[in-house]
N, C-alpha and C. Protein backbone atom coordinates (compact mmCIF):
# COMPACT_ATOMS: atom_id res chain seq x y z
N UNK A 1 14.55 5.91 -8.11
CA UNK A 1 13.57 6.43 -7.22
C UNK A 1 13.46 5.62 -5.95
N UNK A 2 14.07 4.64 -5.80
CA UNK A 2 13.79 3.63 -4.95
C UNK A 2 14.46 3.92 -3.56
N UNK A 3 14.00 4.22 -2.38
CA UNK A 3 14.69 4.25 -1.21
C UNK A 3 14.67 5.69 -0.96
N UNK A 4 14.19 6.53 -1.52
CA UNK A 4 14.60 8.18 -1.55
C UNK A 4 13.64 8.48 -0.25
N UNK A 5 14.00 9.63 0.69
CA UNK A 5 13.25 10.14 0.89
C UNK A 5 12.57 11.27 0.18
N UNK A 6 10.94 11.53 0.35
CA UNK A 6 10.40 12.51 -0.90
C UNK A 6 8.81 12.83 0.18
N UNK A 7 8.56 13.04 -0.81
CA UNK A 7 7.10 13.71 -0.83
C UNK A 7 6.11 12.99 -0.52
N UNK A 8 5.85 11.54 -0.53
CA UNK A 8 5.15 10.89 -0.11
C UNK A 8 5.02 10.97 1.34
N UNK A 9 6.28 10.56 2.04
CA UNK A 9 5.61 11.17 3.66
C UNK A 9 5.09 11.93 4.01
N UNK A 10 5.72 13.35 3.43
CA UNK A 10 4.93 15.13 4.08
C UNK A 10 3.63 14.98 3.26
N UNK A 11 3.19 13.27 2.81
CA UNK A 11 1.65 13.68 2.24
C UNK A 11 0.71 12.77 3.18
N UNK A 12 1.19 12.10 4.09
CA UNK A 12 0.73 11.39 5.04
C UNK A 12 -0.06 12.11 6.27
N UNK A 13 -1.76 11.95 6.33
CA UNK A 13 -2.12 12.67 6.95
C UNK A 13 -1.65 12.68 8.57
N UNK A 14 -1.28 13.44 9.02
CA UNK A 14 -1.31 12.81 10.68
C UNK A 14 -1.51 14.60 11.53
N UNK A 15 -2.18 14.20 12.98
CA UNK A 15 -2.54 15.27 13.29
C UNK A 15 -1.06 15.75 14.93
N UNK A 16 -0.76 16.62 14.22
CA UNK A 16 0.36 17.34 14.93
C UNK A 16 1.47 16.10 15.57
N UNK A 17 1.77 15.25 14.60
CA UNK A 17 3.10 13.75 15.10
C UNK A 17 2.31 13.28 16.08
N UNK A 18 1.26 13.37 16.89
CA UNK A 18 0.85 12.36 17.40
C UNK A 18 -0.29 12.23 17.28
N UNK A 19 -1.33 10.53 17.89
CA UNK A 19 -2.40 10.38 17.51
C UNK A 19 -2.89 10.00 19.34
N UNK A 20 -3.92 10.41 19.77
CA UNK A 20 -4.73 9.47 20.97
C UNK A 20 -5.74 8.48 20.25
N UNK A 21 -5.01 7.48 20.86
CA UNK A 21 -5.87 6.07 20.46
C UNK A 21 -6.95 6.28 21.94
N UNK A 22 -8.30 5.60 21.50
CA UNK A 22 -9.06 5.34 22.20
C UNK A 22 -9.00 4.27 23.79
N UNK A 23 -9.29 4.27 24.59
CA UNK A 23 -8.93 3.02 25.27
C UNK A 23 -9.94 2.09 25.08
N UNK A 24 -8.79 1.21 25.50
CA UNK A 24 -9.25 -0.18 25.44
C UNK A 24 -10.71 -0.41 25.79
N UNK A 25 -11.95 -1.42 25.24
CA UNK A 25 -13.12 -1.30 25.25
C UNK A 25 -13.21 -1.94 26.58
N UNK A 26 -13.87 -2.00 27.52
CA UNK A 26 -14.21 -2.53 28.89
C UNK A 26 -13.66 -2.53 29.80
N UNK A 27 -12.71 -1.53 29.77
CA UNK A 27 -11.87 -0.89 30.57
C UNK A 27 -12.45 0.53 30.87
N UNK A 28 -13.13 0.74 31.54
CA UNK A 28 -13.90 2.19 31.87
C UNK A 28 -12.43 3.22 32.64
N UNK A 29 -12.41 4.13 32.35
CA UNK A 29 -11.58 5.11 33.20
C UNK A 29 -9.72 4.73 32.52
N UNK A 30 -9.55 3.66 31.65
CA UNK A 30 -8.38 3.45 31.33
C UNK A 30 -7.63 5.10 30.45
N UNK A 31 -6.75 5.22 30.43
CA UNK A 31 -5.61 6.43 29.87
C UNK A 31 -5.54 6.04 28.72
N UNK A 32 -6.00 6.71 27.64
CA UNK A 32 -5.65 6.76 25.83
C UNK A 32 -3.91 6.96 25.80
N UNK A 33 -3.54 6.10 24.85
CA UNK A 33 -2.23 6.21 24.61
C UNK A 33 -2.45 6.65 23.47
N UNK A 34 -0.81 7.40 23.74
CA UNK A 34 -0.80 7.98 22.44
C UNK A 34 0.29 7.80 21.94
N UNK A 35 0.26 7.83 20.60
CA UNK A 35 1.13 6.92 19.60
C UNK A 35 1.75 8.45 18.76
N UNK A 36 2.83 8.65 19.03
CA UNK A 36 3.65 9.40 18.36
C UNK A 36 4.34 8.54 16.68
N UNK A 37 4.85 8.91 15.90
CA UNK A 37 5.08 8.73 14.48
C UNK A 37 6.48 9.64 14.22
N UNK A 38 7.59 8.48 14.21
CA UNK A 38 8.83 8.95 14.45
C UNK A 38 8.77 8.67 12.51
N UNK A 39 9.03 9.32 11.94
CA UNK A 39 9.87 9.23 10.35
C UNK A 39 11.25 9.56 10.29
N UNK A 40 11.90 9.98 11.07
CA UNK A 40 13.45 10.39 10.99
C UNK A 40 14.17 9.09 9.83
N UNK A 41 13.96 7.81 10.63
CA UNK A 41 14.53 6.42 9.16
C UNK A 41 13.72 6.39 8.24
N UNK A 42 12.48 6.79 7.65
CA UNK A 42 11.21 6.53 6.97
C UNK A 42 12.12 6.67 5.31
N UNK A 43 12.05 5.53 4.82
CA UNK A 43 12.50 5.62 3.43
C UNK A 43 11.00 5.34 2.46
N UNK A 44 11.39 6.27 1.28
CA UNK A 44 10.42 5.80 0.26
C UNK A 44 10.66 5.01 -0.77
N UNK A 45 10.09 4.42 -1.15
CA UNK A 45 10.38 3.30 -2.39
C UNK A 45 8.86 3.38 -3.75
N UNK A 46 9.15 3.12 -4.64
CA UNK A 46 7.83 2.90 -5.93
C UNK A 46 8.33 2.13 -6.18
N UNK A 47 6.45 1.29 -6.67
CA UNK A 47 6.56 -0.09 -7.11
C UNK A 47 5.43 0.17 -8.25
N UNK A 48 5.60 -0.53 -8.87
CA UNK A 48 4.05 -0.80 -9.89
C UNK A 48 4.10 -2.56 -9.73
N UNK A 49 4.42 -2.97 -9.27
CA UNK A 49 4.17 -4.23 -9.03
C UNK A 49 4.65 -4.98 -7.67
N UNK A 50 3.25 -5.53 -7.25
CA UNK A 50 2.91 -6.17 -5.91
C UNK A 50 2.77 -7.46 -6.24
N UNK A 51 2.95 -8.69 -5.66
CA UNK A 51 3.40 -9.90 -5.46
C UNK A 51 2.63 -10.38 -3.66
N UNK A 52 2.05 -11.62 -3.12
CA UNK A 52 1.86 -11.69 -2.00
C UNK A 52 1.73 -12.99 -1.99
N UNK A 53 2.92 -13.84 -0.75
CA UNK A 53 2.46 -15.65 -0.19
C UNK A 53 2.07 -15.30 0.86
N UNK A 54 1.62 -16.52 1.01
CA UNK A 54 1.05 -16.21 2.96
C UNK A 54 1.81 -17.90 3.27
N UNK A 55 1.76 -17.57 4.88
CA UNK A 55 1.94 -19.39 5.54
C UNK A 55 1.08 -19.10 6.98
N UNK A 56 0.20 -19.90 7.49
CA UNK A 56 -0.20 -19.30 8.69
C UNK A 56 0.44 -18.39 9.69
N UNK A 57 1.80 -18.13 9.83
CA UNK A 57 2.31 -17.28 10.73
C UNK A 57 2.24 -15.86 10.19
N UNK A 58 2.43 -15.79 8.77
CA UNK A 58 3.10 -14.43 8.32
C UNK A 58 2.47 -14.15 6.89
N UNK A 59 2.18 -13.14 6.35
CA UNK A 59 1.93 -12.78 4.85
C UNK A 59 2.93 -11.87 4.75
N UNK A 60 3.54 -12.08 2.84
CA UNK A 60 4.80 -11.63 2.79
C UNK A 60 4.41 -11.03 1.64
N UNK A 61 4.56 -9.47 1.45
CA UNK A 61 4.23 -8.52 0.48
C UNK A 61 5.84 -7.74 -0.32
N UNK A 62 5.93 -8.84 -1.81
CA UNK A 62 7.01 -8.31 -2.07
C UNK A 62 6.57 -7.47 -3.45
N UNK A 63 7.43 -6.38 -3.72
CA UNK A 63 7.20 -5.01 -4.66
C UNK A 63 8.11 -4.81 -5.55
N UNK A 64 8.18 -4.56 -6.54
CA UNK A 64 9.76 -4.40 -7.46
C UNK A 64 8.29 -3.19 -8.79
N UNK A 65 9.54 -3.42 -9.54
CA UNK A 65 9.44 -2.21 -10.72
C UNK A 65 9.27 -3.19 -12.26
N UNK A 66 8.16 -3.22 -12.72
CA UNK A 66 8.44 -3.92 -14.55
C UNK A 66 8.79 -2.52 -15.05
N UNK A 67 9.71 -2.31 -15.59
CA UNK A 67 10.20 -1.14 -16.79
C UNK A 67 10.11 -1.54 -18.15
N UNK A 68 8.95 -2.69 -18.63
CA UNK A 68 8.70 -3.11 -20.21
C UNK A 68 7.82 -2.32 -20.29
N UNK A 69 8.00 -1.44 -21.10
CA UNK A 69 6.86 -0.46 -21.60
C UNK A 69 6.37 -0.99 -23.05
N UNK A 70 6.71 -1.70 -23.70
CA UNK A 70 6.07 -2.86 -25.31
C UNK A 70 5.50 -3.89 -24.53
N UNK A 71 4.30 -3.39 -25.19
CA UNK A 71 3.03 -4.86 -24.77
C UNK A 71 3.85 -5.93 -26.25
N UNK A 72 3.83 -7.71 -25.36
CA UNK A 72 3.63 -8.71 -26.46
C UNK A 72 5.10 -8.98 -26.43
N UNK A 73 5.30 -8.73 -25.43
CA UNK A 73 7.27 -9.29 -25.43
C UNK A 73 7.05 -10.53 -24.46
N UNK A 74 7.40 -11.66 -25.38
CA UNK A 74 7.55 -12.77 -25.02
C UNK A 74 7.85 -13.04 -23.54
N UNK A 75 9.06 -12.44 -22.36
CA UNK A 75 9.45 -12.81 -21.13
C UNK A 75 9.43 -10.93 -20.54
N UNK A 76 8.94 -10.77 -19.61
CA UNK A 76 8.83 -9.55 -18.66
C UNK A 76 9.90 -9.94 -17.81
N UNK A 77 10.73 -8.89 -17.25
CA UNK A 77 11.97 -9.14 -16.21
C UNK A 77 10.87 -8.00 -15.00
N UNK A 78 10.84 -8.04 -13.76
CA UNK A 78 10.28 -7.37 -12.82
C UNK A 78 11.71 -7.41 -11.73
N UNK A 79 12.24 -5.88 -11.43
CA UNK A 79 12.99 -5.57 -10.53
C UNK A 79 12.66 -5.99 -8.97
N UNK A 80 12.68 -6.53 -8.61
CA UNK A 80 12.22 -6.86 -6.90
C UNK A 80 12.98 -6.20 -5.96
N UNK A 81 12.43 -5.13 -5.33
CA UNK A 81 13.15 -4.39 -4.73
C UNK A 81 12.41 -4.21 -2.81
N UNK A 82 11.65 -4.76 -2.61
CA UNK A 82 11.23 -4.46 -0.97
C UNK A 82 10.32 -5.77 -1.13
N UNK A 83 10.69 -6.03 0.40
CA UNK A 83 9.66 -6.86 1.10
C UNK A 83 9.22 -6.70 2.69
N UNK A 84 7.75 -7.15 2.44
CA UNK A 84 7.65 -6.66 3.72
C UNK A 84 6.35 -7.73 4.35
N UNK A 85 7.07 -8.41 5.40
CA UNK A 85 6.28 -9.58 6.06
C UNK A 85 5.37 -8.81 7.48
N UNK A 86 4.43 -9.23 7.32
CA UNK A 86 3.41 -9.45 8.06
C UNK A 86 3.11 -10.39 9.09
N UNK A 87 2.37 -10.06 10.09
CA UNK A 87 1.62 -10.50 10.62
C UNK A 87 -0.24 -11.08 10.20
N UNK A 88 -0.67 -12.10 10.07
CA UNK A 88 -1.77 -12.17 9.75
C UNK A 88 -2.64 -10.97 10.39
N UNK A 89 -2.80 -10.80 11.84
CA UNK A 89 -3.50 -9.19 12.14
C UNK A 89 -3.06 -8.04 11.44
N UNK A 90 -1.83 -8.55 11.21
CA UNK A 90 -1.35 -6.34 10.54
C UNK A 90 -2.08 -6.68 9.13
N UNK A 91 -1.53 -7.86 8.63
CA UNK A 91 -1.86 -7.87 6.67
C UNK A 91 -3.73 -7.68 7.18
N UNK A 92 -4.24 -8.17 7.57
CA UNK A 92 -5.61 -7.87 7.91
C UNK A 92 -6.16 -6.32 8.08
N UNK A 93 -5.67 -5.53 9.02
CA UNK A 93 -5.33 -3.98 8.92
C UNK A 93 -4.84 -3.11 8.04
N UNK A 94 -3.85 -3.60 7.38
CA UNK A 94 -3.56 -3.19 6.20
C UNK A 94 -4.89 -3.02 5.03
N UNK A 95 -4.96 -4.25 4.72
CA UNK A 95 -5.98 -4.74 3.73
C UNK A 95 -7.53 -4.37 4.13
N UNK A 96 -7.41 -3.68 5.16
CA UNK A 96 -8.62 -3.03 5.60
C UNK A 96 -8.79 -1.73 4.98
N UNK A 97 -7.44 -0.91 5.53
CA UNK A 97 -7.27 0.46 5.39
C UNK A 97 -6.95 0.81 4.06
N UNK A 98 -6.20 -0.33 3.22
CA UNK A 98 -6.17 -0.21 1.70
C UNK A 98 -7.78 -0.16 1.02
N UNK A 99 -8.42 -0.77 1.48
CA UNK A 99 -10.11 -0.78 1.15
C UNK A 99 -10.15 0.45 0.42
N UNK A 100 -10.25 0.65 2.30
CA UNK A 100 -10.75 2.54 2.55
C UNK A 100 -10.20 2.97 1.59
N UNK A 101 -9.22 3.29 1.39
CA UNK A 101 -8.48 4.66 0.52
C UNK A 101 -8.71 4.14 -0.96
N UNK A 102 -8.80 2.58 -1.17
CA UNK A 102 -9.38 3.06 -2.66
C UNK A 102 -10.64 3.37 -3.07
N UNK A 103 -11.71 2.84 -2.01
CA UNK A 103 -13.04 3.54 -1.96
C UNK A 103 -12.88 4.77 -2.30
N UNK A 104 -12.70 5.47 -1.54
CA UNK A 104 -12.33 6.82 -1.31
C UNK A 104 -11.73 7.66 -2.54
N UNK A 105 -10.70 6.79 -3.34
CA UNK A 105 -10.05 7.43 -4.65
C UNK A 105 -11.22 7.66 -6.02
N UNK A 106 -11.76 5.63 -5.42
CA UNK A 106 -12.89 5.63 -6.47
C UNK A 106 -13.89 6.39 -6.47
N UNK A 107 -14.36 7.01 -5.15
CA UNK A 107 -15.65 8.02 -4.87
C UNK A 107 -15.33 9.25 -5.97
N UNK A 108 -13.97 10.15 -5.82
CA UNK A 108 -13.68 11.38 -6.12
C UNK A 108 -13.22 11.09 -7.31
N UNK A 109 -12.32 9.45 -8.16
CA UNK A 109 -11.88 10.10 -9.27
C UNK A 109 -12.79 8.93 -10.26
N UNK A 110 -13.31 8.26 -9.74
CA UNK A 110 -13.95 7.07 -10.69
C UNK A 110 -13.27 5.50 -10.23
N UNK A 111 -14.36 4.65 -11.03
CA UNK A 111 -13.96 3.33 -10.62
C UNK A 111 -12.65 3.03 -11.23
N UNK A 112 -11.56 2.36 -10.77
CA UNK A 112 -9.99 1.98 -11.86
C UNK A 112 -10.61 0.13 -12.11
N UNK A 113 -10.47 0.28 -13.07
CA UNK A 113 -10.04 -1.14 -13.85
C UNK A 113 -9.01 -1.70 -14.04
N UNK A 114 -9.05 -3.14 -13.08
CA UNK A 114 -7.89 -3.76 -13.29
C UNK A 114 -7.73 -4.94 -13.63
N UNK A 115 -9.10 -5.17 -14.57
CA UNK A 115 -8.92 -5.92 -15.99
C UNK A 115 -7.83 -5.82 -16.78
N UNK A 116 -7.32 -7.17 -16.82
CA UNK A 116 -6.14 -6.88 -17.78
C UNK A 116 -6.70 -7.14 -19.26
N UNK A 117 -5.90 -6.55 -19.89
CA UNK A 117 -6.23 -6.58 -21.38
C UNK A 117 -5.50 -7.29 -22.49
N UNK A 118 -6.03 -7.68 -23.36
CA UNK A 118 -5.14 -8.90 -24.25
C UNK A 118 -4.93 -7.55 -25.36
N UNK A 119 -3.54 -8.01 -26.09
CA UNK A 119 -2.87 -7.35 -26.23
C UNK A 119 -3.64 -6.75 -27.73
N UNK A 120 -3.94 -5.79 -28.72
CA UNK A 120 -4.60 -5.12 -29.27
C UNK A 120 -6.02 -4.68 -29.35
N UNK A 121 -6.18 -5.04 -27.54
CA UNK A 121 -7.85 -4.47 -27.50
C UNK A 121 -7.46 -3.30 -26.92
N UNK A 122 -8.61 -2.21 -27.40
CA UNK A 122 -8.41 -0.92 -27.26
C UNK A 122 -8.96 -0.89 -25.52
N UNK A 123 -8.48 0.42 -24.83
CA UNK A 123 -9.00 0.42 -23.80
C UNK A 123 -10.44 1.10 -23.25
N UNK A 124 -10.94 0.55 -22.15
CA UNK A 124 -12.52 0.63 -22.18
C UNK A 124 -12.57 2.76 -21.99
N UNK A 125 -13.37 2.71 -22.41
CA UNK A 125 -13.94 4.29 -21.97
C UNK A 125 -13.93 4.37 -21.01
N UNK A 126 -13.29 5.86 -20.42
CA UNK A 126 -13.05 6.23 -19.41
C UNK A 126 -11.36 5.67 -18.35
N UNK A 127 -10.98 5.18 -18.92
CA UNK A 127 -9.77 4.09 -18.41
C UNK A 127 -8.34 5.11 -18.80
């Protein structure tokens, strides 16, 4: 599944490929740019597992695949398959807009728990 293009983009809201950004604040009379959204290279990738270092210049968000489906196996192997470095402002934006959308999931489908669980406790109601 990794690298495909699919369905995840054509699920990306955007209004007619481009957006008008607001102008700049204290700039009276300045021209809204507008930010077009080229996907022509746009690859998709799945992860179930996220990983993140930081160093003051950069935060580095790497993603791969665990395929152990048996809880209680001594060593987990995790596929590492994308990385993707940051800027302290973007990982900040990011981690903003990730908020939002799980707010948002949690509003319509319920809170997710991501309590991990020791291995023969049943899972909580509703989970």
């Amino acid at each position: 599944m990794a690298n495909e293009r699919g369905d995840a983009a054509s699920q990306t809201p955007r209004t007619g490929g481009a957006q008008a950004a607001r102008p700049a604040a204290g700039q009276p009379g300045a021209v809204p740019t507008t930010i077009r959204w080229d996907d022509s290279n746009l690859k998709s990738s799945y992860a179930n597992v996220c990983n993140v270092s930081s160093t003051r210049e950069e935060v580095v968000l790497v993603f791969g695949i665990n395929q152990a489906w048996e809880r209680g196996q001594a060593e987990l192997q995790v596929q590492l398959t994308d990385r993707l470095i940051l800027s302290p402002f973007a990982a900040k934006r990011l981690a903003t807009l990730l908020n939002n959308v799980v707010r948002e999931y949690e509003s319509r489908f319920g809170v997710l728990n991501i309590e991990a669980r020791r291995p023969g406790e049943s899972a909580p109601s509703g989970a």
